[in-house]
Protein backbone atom coordinates (compact mmCIF):
# COMPACT_ATOMS: atom_id res chain seq x y z
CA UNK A 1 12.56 4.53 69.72
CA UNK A 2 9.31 3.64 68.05
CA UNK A 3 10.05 0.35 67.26
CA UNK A 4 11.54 -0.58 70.67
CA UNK A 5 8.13 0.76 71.86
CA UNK A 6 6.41 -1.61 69.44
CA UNK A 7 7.84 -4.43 70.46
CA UNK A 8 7.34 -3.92 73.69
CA UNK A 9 3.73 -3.61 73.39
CA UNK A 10 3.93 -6.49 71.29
CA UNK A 11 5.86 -8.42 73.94
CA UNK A 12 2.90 -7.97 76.46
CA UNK A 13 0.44 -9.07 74.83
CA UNK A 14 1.63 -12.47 74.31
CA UNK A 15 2.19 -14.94 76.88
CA UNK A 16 4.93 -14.90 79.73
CA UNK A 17 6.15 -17.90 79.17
CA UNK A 18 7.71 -16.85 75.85
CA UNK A 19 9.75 -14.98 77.60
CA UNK A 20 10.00 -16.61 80.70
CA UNK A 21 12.92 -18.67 79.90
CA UNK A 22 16.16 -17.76 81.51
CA UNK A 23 17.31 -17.25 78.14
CA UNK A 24 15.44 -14.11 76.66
CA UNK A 25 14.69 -13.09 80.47
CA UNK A 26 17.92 -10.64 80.91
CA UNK A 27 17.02 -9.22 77.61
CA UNK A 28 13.24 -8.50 78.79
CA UNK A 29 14.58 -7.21 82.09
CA UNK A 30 16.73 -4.54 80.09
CA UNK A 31 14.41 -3.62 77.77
CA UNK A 32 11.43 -3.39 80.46
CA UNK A 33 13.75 -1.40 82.39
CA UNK A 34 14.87 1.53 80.46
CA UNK A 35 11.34 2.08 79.24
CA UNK A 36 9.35 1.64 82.45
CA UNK A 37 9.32 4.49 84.98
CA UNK A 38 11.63 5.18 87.75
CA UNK A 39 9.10 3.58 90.40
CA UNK A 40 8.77 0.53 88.97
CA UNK A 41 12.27 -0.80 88.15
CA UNK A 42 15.88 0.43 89.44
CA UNK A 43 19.16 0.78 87.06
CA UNK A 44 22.05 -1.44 87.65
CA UNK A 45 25.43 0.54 89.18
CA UNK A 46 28.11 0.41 87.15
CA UNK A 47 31.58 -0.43 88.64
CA UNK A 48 34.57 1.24 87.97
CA UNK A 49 37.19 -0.35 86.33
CA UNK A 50 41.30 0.05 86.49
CA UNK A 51 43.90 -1.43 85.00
CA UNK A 52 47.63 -1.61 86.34
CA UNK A 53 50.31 0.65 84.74
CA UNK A 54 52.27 -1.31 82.02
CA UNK A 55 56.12 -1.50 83.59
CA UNK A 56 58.84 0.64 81.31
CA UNK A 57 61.27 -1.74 80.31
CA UNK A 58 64.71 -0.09 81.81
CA UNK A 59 67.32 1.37 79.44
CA UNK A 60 70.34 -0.92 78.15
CA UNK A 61 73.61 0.62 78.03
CA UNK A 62 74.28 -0.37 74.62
CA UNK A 63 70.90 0.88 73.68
CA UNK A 64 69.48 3.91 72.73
CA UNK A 65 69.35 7.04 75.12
CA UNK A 66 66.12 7.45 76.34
CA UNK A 67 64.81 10.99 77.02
CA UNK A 68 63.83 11.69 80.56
CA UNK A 69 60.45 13.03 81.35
CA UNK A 70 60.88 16.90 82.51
CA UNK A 71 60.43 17.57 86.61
CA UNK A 72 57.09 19.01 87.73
CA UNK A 73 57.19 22.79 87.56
CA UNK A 74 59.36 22.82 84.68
CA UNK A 75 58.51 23.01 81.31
CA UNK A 76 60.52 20.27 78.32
CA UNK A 77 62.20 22.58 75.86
CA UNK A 78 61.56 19.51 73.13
CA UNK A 79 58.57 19.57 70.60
CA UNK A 80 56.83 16.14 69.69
CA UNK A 81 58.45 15.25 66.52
CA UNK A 82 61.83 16.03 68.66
CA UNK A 83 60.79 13.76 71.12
CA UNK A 84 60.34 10.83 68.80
CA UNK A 85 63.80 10.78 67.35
CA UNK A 86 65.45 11.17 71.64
CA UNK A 87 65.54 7.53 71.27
CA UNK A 88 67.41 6.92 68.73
CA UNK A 89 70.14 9.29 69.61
CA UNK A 90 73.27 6.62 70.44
CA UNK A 91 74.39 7.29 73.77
CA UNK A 92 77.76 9.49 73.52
CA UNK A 93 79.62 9.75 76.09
CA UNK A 94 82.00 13.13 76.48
CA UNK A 95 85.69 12.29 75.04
CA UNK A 96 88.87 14.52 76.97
CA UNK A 97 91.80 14.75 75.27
CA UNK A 98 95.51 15.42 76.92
CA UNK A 99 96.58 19.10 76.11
CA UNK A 100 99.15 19.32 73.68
CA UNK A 101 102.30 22.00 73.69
CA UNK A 102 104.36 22.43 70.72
CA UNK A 103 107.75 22.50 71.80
CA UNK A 104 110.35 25.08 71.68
CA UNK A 105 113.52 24.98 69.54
CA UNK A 106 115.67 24.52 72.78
CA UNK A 107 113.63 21.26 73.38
CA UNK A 108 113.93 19.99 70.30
CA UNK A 109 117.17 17.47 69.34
CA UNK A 110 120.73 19.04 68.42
CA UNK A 111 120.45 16.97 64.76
CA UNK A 112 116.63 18.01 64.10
CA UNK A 113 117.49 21.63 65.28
CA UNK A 114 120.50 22.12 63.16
CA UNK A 115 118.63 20.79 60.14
CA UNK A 116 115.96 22.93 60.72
CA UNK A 117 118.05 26.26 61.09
CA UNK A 118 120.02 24.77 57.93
CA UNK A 119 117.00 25.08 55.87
CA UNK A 120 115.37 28.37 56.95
CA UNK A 121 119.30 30.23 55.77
CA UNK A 122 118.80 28.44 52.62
CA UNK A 123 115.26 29.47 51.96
CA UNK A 124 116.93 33.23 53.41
CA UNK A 125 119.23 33.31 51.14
CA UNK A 126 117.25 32.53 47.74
CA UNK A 127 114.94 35.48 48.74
CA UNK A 128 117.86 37.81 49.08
CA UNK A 129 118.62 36.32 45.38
CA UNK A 130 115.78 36.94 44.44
CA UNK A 131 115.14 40.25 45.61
CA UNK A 132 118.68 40.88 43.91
CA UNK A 133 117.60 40.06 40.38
CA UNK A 134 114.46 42.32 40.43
CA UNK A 135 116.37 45.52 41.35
CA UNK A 136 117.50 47.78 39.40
CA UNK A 137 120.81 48.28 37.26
CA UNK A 138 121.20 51.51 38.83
CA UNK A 139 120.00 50.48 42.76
CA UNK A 140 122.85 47.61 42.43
CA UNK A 141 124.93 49.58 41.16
CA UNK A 142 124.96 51.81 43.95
CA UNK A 143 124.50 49.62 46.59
CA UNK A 144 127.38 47.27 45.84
CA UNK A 145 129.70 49.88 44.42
CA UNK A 146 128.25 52.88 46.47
CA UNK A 147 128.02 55.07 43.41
CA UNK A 148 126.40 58.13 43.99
CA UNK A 149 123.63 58.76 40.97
CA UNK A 150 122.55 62.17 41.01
CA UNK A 151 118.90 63.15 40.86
CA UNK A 152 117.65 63.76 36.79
CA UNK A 153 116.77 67.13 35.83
CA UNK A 154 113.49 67.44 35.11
CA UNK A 155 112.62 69.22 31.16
CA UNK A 156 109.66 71.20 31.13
CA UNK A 157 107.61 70.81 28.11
CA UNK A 158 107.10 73.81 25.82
CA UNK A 159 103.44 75.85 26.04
CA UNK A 160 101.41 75.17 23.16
CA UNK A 161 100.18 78.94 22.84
CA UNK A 162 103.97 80.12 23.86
CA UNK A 163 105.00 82.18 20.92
CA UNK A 164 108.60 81.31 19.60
CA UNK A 165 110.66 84.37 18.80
CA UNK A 166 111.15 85.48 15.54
CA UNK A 167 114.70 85.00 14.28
CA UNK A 168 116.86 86.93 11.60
CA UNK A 169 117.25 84.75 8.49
CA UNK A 170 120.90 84.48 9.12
CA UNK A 171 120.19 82.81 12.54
CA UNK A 172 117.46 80.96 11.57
CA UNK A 173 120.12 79.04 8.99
CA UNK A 174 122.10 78.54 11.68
CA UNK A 175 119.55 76.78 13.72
CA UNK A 176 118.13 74.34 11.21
CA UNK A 177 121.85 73.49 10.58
CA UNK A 178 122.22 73.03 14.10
CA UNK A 179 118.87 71.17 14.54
CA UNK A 180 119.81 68.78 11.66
CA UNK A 181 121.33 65.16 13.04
CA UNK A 182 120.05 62.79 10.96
CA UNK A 183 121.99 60.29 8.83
CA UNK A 184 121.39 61.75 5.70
CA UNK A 185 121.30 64.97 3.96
CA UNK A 186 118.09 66.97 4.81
CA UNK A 187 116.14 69.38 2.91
CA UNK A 188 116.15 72.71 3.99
CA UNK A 189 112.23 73.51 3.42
CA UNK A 190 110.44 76.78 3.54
CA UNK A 191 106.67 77.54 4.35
CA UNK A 192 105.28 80.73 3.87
CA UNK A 193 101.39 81.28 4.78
CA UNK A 194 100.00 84.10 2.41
CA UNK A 195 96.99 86.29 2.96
CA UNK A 196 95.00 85.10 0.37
CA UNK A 197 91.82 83.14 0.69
CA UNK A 198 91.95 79.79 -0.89
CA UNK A 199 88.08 79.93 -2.41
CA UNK A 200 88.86 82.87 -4.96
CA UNK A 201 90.52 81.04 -7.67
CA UNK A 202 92.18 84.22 -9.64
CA UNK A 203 93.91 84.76 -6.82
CA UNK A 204 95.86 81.19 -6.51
CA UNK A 205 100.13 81.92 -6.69
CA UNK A 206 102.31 79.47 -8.42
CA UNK A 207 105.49 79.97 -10.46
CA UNK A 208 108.69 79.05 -10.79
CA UNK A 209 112.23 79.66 -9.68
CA UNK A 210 115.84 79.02 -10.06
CA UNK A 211 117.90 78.36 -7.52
CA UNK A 212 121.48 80.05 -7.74
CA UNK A 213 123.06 76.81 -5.64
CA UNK A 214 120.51 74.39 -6.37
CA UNK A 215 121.33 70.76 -7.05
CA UNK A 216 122.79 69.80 -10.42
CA UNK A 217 120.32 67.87 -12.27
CA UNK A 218 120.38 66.72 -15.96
CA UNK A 219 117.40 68.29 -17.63
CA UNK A 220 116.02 67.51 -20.71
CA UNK A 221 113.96 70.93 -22.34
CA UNK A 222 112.36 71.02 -25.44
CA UNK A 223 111.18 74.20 -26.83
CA UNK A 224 108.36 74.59 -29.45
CA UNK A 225 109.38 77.48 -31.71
CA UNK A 226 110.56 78.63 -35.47
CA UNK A 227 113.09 80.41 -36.84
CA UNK A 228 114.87 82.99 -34.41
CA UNK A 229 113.94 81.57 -31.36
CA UNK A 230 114.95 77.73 -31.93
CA UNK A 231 118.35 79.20 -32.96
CA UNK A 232 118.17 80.94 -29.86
CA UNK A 233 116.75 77.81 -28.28
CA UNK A 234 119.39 75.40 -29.77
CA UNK A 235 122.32 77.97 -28.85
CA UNK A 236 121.03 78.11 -25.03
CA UNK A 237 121.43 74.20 -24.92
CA UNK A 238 117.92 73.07 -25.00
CA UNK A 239 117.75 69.35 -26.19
CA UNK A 240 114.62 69.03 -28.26
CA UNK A 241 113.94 72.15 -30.40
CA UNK A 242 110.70 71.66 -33.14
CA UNK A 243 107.57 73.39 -34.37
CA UNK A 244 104.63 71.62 -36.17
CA UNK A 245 106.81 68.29 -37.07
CA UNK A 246 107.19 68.06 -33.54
CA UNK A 247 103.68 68.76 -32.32
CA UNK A 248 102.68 65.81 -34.89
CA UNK A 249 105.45 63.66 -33.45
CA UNK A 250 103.87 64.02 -30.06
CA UNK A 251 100.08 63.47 -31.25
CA UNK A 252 100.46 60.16 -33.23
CA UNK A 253 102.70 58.29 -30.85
CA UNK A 254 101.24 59.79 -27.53
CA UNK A 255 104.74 59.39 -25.53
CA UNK A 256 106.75 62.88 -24.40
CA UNK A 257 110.58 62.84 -23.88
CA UNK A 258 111.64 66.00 -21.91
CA UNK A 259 111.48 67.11 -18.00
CA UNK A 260 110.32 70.43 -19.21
CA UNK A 261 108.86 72.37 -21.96
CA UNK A 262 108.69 75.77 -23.28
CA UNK A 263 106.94 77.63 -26.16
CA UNK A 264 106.39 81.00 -27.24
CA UNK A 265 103.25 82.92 -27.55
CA UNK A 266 103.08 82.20 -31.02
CA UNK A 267 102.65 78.30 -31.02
CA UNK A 268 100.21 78.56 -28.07
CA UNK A 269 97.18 78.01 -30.81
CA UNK A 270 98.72 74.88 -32.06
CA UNK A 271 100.08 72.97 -28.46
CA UNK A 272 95.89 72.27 -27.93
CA UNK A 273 96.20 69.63 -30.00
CA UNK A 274 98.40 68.14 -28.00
CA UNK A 275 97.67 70.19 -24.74
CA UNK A 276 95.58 66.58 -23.02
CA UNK A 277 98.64 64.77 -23.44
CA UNK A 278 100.92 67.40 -22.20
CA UNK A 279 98.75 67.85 -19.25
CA UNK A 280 99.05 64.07 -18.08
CA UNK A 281 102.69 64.86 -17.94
CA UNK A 282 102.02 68.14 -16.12
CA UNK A 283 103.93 69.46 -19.22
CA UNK A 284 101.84 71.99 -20.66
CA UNK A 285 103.11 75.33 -20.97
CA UNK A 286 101.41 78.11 -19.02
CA UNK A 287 102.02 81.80 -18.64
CA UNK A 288 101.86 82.32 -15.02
CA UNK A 289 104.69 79.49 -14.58
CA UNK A 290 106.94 81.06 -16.96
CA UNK A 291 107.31 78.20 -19.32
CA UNK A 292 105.37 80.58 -22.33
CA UNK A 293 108.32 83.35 -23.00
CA UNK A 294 109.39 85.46 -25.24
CA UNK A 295 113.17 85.66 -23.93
CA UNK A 296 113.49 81.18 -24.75
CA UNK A 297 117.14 81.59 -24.25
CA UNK A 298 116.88 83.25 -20.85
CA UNK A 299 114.30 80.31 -19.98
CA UNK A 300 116.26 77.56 -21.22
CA UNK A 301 119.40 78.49 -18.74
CA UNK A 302 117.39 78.75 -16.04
CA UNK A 303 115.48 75.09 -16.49
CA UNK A 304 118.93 73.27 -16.86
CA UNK A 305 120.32 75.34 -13.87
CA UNK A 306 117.00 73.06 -12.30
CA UNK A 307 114.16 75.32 -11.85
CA UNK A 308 112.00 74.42 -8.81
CA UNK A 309 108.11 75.17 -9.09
CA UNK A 310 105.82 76.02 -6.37
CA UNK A 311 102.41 76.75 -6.00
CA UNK A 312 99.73 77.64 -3.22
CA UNK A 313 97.61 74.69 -1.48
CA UNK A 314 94.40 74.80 -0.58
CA UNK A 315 95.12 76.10 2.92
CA UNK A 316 97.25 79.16 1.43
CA UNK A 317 100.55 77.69 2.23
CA UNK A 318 103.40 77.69 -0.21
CA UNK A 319 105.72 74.98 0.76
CA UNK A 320 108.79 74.76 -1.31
CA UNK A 321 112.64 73.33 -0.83
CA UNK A 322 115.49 75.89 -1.03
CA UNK A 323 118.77 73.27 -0.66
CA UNK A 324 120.51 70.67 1.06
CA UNK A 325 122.29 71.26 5.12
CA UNK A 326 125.30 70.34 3.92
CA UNK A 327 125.33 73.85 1.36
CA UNK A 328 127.01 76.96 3.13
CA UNK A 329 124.79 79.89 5.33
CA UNK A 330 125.61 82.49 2.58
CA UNK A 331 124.40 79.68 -0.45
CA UNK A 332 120.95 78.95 1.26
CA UNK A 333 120.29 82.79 1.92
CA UNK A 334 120.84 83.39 -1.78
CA UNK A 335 118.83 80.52 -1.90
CA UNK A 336 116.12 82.41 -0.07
CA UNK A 337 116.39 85.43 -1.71
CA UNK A 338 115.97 83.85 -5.16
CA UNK A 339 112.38 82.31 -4.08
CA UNK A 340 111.15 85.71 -2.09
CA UNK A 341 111.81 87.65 -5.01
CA UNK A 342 110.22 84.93 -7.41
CA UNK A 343 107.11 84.87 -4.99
CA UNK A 344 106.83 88.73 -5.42
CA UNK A 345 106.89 88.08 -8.97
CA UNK A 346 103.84 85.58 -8.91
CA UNK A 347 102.03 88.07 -6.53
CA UNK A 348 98.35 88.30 -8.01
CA UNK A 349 97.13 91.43 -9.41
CA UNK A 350 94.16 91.51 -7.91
CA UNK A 351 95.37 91.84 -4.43
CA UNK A 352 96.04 95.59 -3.83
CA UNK A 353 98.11 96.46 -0.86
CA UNK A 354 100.66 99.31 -1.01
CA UNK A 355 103.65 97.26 0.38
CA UNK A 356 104.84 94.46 -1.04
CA UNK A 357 104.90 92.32 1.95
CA UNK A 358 101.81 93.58 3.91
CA UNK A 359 98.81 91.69 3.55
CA UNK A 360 100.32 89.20 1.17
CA UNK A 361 103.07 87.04 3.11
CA UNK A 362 101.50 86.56 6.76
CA UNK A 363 104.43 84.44 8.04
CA UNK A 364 107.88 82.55 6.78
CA UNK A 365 109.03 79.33 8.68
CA UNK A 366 112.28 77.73 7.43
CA UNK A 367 113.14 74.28 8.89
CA UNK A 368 115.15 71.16 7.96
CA UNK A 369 113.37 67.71 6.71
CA UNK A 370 113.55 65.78 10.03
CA UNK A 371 113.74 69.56 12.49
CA UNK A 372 112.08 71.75 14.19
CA UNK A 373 110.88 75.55 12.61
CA UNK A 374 111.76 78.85 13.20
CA UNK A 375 109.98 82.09 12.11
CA UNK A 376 111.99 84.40 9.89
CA UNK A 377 111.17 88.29 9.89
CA UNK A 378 109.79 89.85 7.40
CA UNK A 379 113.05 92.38 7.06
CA UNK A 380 115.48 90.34 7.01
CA UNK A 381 113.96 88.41 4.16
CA UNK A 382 113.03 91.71 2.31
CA UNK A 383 117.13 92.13 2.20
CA UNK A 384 117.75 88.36 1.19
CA UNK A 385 115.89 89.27 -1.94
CA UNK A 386 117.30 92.99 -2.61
CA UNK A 387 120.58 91.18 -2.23
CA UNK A 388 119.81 88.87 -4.84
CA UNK A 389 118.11 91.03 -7.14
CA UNK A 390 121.52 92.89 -7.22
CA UNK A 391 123.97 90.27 -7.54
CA UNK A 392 122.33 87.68 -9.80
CA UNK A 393 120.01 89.89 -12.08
CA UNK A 394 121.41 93.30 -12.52
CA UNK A 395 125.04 91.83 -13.00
């Protein structure tokens, strides 16, 4: 604003006739104008001007769709950004189609129809064949042949805590020989639990026993004794009868050739020489088995009879085989009354009781190899033994 007021001031103190050219006079009549008061000089109206509305070119048919302005009073339900894209929206014009009814099998041809009924038996029948060959034996069985299968019987299974009763011996024999259908000849086996504990050591029972109708088995004995008792020894039948030669035998060549050995009391100080390789073999003579004797001819008979051993485990268990199911009910109770009254025998000292059964054999089981058990009583084995003690020993 100052320098327009400058040069104005300027542009009055020079001469008019600068300015008085019809050139530069508009420009001085502006300028003199707008900065001279409202008395002396009037402002120019200025006109209004308008312009014609530019004609909308009208839609083609093979154009685009236009979008149609919205009426007054009611409000477009399309944004901006919609709006620009209405355009280009090809014009689609609404399609009917004739309704369609799928026709029935009576309005179908005779040929087409029969076909069609031809295939849905033949589909029938290969799921009836199907069906067939996933049934049972037994359902096809019945339904072609009308067989009447009855209903199974159901088996209950047997209570683990239900006690089994406790048979007499001569019963029990009969049910392990009953029990017995394998394809060989089973073992008639005997377990007796004893009332001993396992952890004192002096108390452990093992010995020896022979069978009255055991098994026929060639046994080869040697005896270790002089004078008297190899006679004795050689008379019995024992096969290898020797003293000192043969304890030397055994210690340079290290091999054994017997099934079992006996010795008197007498050599007992000189089989430690030879007592480690005796003891690999399980050989060595002991006096709670009864292999160190004083009667050797009594001992050898009894080993080639075949002597079984048997000896306590570490759950107090003796379990011991007393014949073959094909021997006779009266040969396995003498069987049974030999090893009850050997088991008596090896009863430890140290366990006091005042009958010979109480306290000291808990419970007796007899069973086959591939059967189930049965519990003998206690009385019934006490007169398997008294029985054998009478026949066998006192006669």
């Amino acid at each position: 604003m100052a320098g327009f007021k400058l040069l104005l001031s300027q542009s009055r103190r020079l001469s008019l006739p600068h300015f008085s050219s019809s050139r530069f006079l508009p420009l001085y009549r502006s300028l003199s104008s707008s900065y001279s008061s409202s008395s002396d000089s009037q402002s120019l109206p200025i006109q209004p001007v308008s312009y014609a509305p530019k004609p909308k070119d009208p839609p083609q048919p093979d154009q685009t769709l236009q979008s149609t302005p919205p009426e007054e009073g009611t409000r477009s339900t399309l944004s901006r950004e919609d709006l620009r894209y209405v355009k280009d929206v090809p014009n689609i014009s609404p399609i009917s189609y004739p309704t369609r009814v799928a026709p029935l099998p009576e309005d179908r041809v005779g040929e087409a129809r029969d076909q069609e009924s031809e295939e849905m038996a033949r589909e029938s029948r290969k799921i009836q064949a199907e069906n067939r060959a996933w049934r049972t034996p037994f359902r096809v069985a019945a339904e072609e042949e009308k067989v009447v299968i009855p209903f199974p019987m159901l088996i209950m299974p047997e209570k683990k805590n239900e006690k089994r009763p406790v048979l007499d011996l001569m019963d029990a024999i009969r049910e392990v020989k009953g029990n017995a259908k394998a394809n060989f000849d089973e073992t008639v086996e005997a377990h007796v639990r004893l009332g001993i504990d396992q952890k004192r050591s002096e108390l452990i029972v093992r010995g020896t026993m022979a069978l009255p109708h055991g098994a026929k088995k060639e046994v080869k004995v040697a005896v270790f004794a002089e004078g008297a008792d190899a006679d004795d020894a050689r008379a019995a039948g024992a096969d290898i009868v020797g003293g000192v030669d043969l304890i030397e035998e055994i210690a340079s060549t290290g091999k054994v050739d017997f099934d079992r050995c006996f010795s008197t009391h007498s050599f007992m100080k000189r089989l430690y020489k030879i007592s480690k390789i005796l003891n690999q073999h399980g050989l060595m003579p002991n006096p709670k088995q009864g292999t160190v004797t004083k009667d050797v001819t009594k001992a050898v008979k009894e080993a080639k009879q075949g002597q079984v051993k048997f000896r306590m485990d570490k759950t107090s268990i003796v379990h011991v085989g007393i014949g073959k199911v094909s021997l006779s009910e009266e040969f396995l109770r003498d069987n049974v009354g030999a090893f009850m009254n050997s088991l008596l025998l090896a009863k430890p000292a140290g366990l006091k009781k005042t009958s010979k059964y109480a306290g000291y054999v808990n419970s007796f089981h007899i069973c086959s190899t591939m059967g189930p058990g049965f519990r003998v009583s206690i009385q019934s084995l006490s007169r398997a033994a008294d029985h054998y003690s009478k026949v066998y020993l006192n006669a």
